[in-house]
N, C-alpha and C. Protein backbone atom coordinates (compact mmCIF):
# COMPACT_ATOMS: atom_id res chain seq x y z
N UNK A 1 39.17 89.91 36.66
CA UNK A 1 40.47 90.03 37.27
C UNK A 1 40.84 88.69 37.92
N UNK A 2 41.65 88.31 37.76
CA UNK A 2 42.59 87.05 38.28
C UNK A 2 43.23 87.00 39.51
N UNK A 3 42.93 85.90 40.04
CA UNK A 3 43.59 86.14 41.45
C UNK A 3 43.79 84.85 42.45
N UNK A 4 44.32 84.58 43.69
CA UNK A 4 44.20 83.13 43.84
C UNK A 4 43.65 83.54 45.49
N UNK A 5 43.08 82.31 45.82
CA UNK A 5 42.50 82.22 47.27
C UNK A 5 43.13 81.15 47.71
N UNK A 6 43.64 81.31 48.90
CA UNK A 6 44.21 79.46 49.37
C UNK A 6 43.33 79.83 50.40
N UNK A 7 42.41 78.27 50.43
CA UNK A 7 41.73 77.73 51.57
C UNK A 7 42.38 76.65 52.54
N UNK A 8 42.56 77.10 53.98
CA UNK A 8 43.42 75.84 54.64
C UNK A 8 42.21 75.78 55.94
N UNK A 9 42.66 75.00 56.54
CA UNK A 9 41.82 74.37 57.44
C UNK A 9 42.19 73.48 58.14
N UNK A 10 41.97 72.15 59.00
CA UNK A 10 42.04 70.80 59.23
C UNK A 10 41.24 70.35 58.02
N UNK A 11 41.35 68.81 58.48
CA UNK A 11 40.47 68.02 57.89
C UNK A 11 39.14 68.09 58.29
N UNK A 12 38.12 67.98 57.62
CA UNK A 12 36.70 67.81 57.65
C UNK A 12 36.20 69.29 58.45
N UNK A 13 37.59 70.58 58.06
CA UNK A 13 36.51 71.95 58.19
C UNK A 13 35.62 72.53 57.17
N UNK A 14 35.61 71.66 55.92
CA UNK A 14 34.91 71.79 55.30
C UNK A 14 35.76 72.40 53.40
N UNK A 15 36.69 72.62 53.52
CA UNK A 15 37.61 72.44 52.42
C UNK A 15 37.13 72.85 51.58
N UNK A 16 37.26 71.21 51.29
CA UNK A 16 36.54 71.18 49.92
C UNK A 16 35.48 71.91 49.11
N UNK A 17 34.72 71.69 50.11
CA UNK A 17 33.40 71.74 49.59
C UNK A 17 32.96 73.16 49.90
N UNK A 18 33.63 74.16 50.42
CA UNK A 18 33.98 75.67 50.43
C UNK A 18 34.51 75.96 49.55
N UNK A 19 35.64 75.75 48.92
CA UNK A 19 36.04 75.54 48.01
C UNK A 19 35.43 75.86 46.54
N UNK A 20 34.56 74.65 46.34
CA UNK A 20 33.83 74.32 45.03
C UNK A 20 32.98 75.61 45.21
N UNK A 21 32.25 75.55 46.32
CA UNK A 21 31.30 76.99 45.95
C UNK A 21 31.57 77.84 45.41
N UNK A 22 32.75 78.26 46.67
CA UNK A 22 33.57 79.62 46.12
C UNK A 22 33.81 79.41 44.28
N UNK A 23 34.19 78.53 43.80
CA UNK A 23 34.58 78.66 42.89
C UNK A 23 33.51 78.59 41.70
N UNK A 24 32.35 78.20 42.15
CA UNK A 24 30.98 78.34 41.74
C UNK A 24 30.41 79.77 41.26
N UNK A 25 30.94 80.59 42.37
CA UNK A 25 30.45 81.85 42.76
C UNK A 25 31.23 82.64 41.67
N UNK A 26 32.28 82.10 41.36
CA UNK A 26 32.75 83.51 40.56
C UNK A 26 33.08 83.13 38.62
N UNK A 27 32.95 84.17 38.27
CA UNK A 27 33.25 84.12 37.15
C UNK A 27 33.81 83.33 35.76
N UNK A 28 35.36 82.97 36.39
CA UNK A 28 36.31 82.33 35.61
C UNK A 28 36.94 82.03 36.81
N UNK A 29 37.03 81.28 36.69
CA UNK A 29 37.62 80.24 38.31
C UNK A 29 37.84 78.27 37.81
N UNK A 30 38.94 78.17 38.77
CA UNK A 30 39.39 76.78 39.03
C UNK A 30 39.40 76.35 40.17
N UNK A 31 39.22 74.96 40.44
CA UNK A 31 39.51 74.66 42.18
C UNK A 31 40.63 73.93 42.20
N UNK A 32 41.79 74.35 42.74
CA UNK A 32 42.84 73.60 42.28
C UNK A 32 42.89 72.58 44.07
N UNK A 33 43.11 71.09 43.65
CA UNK A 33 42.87 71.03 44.99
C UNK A 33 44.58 69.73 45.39
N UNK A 34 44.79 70.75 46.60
CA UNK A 34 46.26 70.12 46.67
C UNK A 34 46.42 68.60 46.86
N UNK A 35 45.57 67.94 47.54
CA UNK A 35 45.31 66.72 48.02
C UNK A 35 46.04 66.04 46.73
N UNK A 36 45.34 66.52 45.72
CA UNK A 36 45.68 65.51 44.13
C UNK A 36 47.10 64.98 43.68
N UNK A 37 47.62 66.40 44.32
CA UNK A 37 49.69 66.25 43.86
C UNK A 37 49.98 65.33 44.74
N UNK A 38 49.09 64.78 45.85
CA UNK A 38 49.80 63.60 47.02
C UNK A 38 49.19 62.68 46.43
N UNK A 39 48.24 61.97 45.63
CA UNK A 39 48.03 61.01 45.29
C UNK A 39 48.48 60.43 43.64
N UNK A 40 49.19 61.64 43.11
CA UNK A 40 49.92 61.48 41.88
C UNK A 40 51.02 60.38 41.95
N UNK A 41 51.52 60.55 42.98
CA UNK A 41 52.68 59.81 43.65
C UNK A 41 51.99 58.12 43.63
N UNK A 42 52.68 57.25 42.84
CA UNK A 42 52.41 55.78 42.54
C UNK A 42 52.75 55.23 43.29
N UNK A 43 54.95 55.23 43.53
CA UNK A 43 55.01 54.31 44.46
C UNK A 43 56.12 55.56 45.41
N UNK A 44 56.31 55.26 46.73
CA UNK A 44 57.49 55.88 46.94
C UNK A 44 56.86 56.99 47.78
N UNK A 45 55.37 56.99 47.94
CA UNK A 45 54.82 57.99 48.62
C UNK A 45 55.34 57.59 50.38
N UNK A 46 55.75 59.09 50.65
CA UNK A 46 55.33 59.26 52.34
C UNK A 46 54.43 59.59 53.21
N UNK A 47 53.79 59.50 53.63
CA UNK A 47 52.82 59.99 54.56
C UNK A 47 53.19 60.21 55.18
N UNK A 48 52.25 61.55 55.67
CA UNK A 48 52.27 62.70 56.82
C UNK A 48 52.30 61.73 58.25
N UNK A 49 52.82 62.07 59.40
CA UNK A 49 52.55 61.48 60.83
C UNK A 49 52.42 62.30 61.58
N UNK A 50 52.31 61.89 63.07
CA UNK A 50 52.45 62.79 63.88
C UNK A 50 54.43 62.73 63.99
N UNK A 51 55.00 61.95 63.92
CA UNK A 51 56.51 62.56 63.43
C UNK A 51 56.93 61.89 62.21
N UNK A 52 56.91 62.95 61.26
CA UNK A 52 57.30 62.53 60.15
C UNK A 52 58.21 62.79 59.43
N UNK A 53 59.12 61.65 58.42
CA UNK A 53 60.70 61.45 58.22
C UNK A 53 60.78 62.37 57.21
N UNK A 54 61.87 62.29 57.16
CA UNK A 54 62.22 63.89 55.68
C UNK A 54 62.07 63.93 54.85
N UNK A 55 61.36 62.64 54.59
CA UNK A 55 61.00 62.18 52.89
C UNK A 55 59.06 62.84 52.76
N UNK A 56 58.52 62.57 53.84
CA UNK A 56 57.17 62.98 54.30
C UNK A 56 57.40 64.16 53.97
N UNK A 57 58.04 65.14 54.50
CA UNK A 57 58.38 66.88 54.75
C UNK A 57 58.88 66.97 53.54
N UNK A 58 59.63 66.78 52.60
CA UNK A 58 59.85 67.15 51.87
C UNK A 58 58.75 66.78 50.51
N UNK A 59 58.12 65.67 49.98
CA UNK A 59 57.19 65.58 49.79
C UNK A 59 55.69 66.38 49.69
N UNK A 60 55.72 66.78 51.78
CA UNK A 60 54.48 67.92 51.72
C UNK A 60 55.34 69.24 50.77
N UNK A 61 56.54 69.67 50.80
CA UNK A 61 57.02 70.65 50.26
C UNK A 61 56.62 71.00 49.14
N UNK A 62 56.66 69.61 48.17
CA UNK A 62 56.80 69.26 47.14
C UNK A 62 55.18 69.39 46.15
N UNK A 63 54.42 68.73 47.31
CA UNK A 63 52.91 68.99 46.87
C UNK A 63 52.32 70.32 46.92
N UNK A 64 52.61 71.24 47.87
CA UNK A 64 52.29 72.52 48.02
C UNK A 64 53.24 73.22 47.29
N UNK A 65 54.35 73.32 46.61
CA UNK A 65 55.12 73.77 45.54
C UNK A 65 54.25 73.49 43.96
N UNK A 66 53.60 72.08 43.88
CA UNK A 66 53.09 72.37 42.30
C UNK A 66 51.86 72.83 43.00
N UNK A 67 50.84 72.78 44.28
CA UNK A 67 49.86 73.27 43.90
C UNK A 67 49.35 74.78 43.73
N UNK A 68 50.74 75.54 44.08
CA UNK A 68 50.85 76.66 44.08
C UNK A 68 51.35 77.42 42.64
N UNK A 69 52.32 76.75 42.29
CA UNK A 69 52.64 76.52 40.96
C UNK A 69 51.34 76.80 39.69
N UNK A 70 50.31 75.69 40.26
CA UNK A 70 49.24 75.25 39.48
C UNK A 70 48.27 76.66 39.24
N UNK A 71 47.96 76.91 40.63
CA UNK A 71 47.18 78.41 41.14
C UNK A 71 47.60 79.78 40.29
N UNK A 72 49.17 79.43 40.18
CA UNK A 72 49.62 80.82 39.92
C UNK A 72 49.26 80.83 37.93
N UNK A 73 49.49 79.79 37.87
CA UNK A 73 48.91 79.39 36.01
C UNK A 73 47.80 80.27 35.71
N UNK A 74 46.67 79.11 35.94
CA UNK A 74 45.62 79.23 36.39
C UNK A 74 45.40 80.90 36.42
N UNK A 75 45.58 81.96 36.97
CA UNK A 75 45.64 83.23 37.55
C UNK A 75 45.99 83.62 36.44
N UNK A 76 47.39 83.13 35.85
CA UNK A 76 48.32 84.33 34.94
C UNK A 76 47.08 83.43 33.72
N UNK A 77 46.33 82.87 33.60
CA UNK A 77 45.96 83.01 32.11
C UNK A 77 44.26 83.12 32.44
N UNK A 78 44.07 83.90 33.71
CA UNK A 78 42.92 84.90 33.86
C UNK A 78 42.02 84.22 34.55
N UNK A 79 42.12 83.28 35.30
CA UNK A 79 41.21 82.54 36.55
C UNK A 79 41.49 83.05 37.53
N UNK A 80 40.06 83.17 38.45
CA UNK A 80 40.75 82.93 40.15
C UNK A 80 40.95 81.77 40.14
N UNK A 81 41.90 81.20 40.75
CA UNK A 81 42.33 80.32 40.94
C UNK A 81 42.20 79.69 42.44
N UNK A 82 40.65 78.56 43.39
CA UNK A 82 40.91 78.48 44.42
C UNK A 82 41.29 77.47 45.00
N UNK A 83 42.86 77.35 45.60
CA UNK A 83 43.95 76.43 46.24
C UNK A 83 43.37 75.93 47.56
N UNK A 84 42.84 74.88 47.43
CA UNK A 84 42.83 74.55 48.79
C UNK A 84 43.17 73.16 49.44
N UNK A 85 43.77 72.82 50.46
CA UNK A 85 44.65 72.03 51.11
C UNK A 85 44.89 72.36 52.42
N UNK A 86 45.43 71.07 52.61
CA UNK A 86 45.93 71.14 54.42
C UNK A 86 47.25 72.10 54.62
N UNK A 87 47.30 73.67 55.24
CA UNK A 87 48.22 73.72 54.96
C UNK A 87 48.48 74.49 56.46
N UNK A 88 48.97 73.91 57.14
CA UNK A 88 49.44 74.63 58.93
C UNK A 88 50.58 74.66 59.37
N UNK A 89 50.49 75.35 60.17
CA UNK A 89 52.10 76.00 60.82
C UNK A 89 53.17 76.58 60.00
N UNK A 90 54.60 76.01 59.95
CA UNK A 90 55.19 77.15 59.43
C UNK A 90 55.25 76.58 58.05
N UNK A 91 54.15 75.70 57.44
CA UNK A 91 53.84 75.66 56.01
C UNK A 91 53.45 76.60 55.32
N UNK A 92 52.57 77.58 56.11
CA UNK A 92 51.23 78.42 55.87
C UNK A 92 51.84 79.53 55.16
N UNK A 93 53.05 80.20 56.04
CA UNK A 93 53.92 81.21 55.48
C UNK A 93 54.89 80.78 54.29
N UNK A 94 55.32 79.25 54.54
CA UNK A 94 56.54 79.05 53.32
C UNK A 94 55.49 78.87 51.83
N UNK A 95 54.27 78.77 51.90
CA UNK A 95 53.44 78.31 50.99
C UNK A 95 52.75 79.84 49.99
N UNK A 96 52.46 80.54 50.88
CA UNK A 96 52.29 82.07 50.34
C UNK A 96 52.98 81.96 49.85
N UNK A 97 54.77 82.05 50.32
CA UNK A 97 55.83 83.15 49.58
C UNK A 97 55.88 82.23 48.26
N UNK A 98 55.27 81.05 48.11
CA UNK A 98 55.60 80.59 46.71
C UNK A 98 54.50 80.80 45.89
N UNK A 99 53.31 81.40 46.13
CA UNK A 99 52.36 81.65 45.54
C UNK A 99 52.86 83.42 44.97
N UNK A 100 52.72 84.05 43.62
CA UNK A 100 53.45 84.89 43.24
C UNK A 100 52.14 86.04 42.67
N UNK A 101 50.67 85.15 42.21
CA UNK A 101 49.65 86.24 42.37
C UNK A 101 49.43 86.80 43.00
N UNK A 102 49.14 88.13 42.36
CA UNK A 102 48.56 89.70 43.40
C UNK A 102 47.03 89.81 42.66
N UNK A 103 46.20 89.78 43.42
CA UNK A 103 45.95 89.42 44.61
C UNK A 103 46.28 88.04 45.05
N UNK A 104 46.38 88.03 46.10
CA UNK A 104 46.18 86.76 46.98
C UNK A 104 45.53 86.50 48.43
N UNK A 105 44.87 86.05 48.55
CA UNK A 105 43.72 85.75 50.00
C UNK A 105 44.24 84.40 50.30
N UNK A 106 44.30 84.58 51.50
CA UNK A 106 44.23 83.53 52.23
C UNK A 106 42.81 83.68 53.34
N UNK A 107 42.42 82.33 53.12
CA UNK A 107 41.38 81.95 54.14
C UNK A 107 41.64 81.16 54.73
N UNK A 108 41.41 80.80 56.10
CA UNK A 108 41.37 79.74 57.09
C UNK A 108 40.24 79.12 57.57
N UNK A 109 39.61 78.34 57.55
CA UNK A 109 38.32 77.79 57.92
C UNK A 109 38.86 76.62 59.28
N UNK A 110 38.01 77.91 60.56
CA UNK A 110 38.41 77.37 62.01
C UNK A 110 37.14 76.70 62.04
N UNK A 111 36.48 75.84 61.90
CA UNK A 111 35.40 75.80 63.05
C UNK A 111 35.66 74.93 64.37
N UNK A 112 35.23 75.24 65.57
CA UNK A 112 35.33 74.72 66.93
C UNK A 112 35.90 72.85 66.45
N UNK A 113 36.83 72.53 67.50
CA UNK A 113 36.90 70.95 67.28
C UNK A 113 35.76 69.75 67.23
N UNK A 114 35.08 70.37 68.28
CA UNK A 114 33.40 69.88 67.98
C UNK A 114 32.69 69.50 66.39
N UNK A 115 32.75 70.60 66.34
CA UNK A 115 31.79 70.70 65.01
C UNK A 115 32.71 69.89 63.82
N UNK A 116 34.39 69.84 63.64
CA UNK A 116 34.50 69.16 63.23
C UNK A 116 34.36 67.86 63.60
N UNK A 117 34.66 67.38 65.22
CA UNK A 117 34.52 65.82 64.85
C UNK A 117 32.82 65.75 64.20
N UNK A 118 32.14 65.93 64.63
CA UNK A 118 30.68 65.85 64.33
C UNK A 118 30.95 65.44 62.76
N UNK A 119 31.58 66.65 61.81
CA UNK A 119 31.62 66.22 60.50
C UNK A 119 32.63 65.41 60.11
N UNK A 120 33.40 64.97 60.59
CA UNK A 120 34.52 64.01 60.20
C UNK A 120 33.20 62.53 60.86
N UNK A 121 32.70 62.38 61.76
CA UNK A 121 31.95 61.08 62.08
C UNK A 121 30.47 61.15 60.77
N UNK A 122 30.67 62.00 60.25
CA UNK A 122 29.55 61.96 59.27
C UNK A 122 30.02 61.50 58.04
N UNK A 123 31.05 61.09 57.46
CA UNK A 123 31.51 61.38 56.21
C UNK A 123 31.50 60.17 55.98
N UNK A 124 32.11 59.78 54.75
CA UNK A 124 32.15 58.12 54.64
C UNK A 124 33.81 58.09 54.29
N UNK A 125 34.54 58.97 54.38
CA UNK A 125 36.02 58.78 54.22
C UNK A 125 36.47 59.13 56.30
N UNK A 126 37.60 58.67 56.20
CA UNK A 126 38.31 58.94 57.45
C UNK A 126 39.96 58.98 57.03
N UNK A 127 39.64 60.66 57.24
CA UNK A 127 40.52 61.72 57.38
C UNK A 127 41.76 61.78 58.11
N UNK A 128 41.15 61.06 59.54
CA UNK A 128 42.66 61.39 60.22
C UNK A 128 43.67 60.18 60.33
N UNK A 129 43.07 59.41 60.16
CA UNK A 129 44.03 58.68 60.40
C UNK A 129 44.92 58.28 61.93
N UNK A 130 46.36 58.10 61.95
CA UNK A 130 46.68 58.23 63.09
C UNK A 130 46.33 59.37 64.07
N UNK A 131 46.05 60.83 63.17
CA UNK A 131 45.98 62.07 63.98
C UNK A 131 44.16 62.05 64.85
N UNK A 132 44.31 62.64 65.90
CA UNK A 132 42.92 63.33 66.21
C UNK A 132 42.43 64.61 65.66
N UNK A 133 42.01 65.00 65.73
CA UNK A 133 40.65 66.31 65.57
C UNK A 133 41.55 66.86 66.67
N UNK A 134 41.33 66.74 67.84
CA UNK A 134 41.68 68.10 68.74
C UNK A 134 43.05 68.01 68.86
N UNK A 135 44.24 67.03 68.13
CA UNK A 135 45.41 66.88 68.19
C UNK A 135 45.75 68.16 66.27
N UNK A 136 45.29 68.30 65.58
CA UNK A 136 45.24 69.33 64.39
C UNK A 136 44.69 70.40 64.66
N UNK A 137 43.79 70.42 65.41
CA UNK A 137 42.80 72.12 66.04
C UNK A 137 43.96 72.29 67.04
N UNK A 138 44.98 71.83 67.59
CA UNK A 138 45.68 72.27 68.64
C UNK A 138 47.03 72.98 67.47
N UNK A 139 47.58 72.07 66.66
CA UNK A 139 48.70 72.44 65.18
C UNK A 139 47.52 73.34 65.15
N UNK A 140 46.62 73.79 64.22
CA UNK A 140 46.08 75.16 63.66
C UNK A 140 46.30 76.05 64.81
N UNK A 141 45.56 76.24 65.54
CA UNK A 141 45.21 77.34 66.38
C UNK A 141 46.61 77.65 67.29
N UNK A 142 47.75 77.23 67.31
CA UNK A 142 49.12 77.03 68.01
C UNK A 142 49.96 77.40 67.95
N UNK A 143 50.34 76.57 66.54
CA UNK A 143 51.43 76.99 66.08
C UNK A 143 51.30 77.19 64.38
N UNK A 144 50.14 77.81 63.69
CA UNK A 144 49.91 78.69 62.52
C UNK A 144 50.09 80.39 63.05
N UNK A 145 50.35 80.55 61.67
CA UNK A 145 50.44 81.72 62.62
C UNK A 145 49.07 82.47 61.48
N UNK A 146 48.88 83.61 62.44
CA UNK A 146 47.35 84.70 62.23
C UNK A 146 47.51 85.17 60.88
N UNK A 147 47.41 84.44 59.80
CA UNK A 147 48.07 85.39 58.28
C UNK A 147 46.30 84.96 57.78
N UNK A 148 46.12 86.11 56.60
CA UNK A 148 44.83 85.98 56.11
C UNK A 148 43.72 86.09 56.90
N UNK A 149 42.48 85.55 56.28
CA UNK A 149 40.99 85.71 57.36
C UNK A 149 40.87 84.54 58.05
N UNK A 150 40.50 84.13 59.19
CA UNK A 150 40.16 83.29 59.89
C UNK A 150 38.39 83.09 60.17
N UNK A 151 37.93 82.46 60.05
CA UNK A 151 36.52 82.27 60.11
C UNK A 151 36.17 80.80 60.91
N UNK A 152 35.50 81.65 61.98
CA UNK A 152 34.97 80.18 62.57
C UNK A 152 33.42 79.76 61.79
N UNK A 153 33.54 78.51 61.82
CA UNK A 153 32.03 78.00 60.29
C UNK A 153 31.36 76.90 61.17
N UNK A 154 31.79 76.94 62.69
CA UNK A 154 31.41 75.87 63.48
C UNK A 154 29.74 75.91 63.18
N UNK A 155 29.12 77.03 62.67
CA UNK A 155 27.45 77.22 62.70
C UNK A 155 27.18 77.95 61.64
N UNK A 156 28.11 77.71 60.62
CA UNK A 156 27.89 78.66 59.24
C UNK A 156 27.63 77.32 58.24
N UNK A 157 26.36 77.54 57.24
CA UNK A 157 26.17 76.73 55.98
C UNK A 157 27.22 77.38 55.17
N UNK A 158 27.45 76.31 54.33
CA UNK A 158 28.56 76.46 53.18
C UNK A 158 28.39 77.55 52.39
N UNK A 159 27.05 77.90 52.01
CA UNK A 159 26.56 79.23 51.40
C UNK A 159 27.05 80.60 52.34
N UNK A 160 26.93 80.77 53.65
CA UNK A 160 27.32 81.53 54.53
C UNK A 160 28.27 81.49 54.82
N UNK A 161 29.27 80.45 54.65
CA UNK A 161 30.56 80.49 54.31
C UNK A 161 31.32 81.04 53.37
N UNK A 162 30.64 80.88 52.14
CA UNK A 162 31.23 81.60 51.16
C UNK A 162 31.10 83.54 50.89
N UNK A 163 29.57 83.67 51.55
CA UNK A 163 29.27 85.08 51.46
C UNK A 163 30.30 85.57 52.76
N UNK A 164 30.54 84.92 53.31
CA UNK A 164 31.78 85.63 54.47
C UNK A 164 32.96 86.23 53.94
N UNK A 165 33.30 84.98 53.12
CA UNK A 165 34.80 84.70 52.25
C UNK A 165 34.76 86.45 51.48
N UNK A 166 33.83 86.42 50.77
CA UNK A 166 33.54 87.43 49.61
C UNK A 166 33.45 89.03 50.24
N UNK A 167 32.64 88.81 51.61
CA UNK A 167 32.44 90.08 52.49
C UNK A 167 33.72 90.69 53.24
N UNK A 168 34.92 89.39 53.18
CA UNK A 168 35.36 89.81 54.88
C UNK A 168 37.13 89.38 54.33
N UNK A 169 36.96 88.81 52.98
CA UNK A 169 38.24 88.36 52.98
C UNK A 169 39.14 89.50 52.34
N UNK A 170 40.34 90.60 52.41
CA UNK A 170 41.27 90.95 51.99
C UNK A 170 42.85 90.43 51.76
N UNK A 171 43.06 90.43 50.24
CA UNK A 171 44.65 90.51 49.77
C UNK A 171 45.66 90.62 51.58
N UNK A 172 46.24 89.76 51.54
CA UNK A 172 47.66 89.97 52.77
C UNK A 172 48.60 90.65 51.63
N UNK A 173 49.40 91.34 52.35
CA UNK A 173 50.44 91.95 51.93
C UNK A 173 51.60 90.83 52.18
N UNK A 174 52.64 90.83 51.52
CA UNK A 174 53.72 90.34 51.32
C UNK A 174 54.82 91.19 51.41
């Protein structure tokens, strides 16, 4: 059965690489990963800020429109399909309603701001950029709103992450 999962999070809650498992774990599966539709962009790209111009916003629109797009493919020709990207506040809701598979899960991967900086100072990429860690854990936890499962992973292995996902996650209604 076909179906899509969007994984959102901050940066360095572990995404990705939740993600891949999950998509490890099941059957007929894709990891569709949104990041990619922002780096498709050659010249003319905007980047996200802490205030960012309408070309940025429309852009993020734009990337979470094909990667949802992509998911829903993916699904209709018999994958789970798992979407995952930065996707908070009142993105979270405009981003569902464009996702059109039934089922659909949404997951959130909270872990404490801690535990992410810990893994954002471990990595060999840097994530935030102008933003902080407890300046995005403040956007998640704020002003997202409570849709899908929320899981704190501040002390969960990626494996225990995923058996959560599988145990604990249910279809949102639309």
């Amino acid at each position: 059965m076909s179906a899509v999962y969007l994984i959102t999070g901050i940066q360095a809650a572990g995404k990705s690489t939740v993600a891949q498992a999950l998509a490890e774990r099941l059957p007929r599966s894709a990891h569709v990963r949104g990041d990619a539709f922002r780096r498709f962009v050659v010249n003319g790209r905007a980047e996200m800020s802490a205030q960012p111009t309408p070309a940025a916003l429309e852009q993020l629109r734009l990337r979470h429109r094909l990667a949802a797009a992509t998911a829903d493919e993916y699904a209709h020709a018999g994958f789970t399909a798992i979407l995952q990207d930065v996707v908070l506040g009142e993105f979270l809701p405009w981003t569902i309603e464009r996702i059109r598979t039934d089922p659909l899960y949404v997951v959130v991967l909270a872990p404490h701001s801690e535990a992410v900086a810990a893994r954002e100072a471990g990595r060999d990429k840097n994530a935030y950029g102008e933003f902080s860690v407890s300046t995005l854990d403040t956007v998640l936890r704020e002003t997202t709103p409570r849709l899908g499962t929320w899981l704190d992973t501040s002390d969960l292995t990626v494996d225990e992450t995923v058996e959560a996902i599988l145990a604990e996650a249910r279809p949102i209604r639309r």
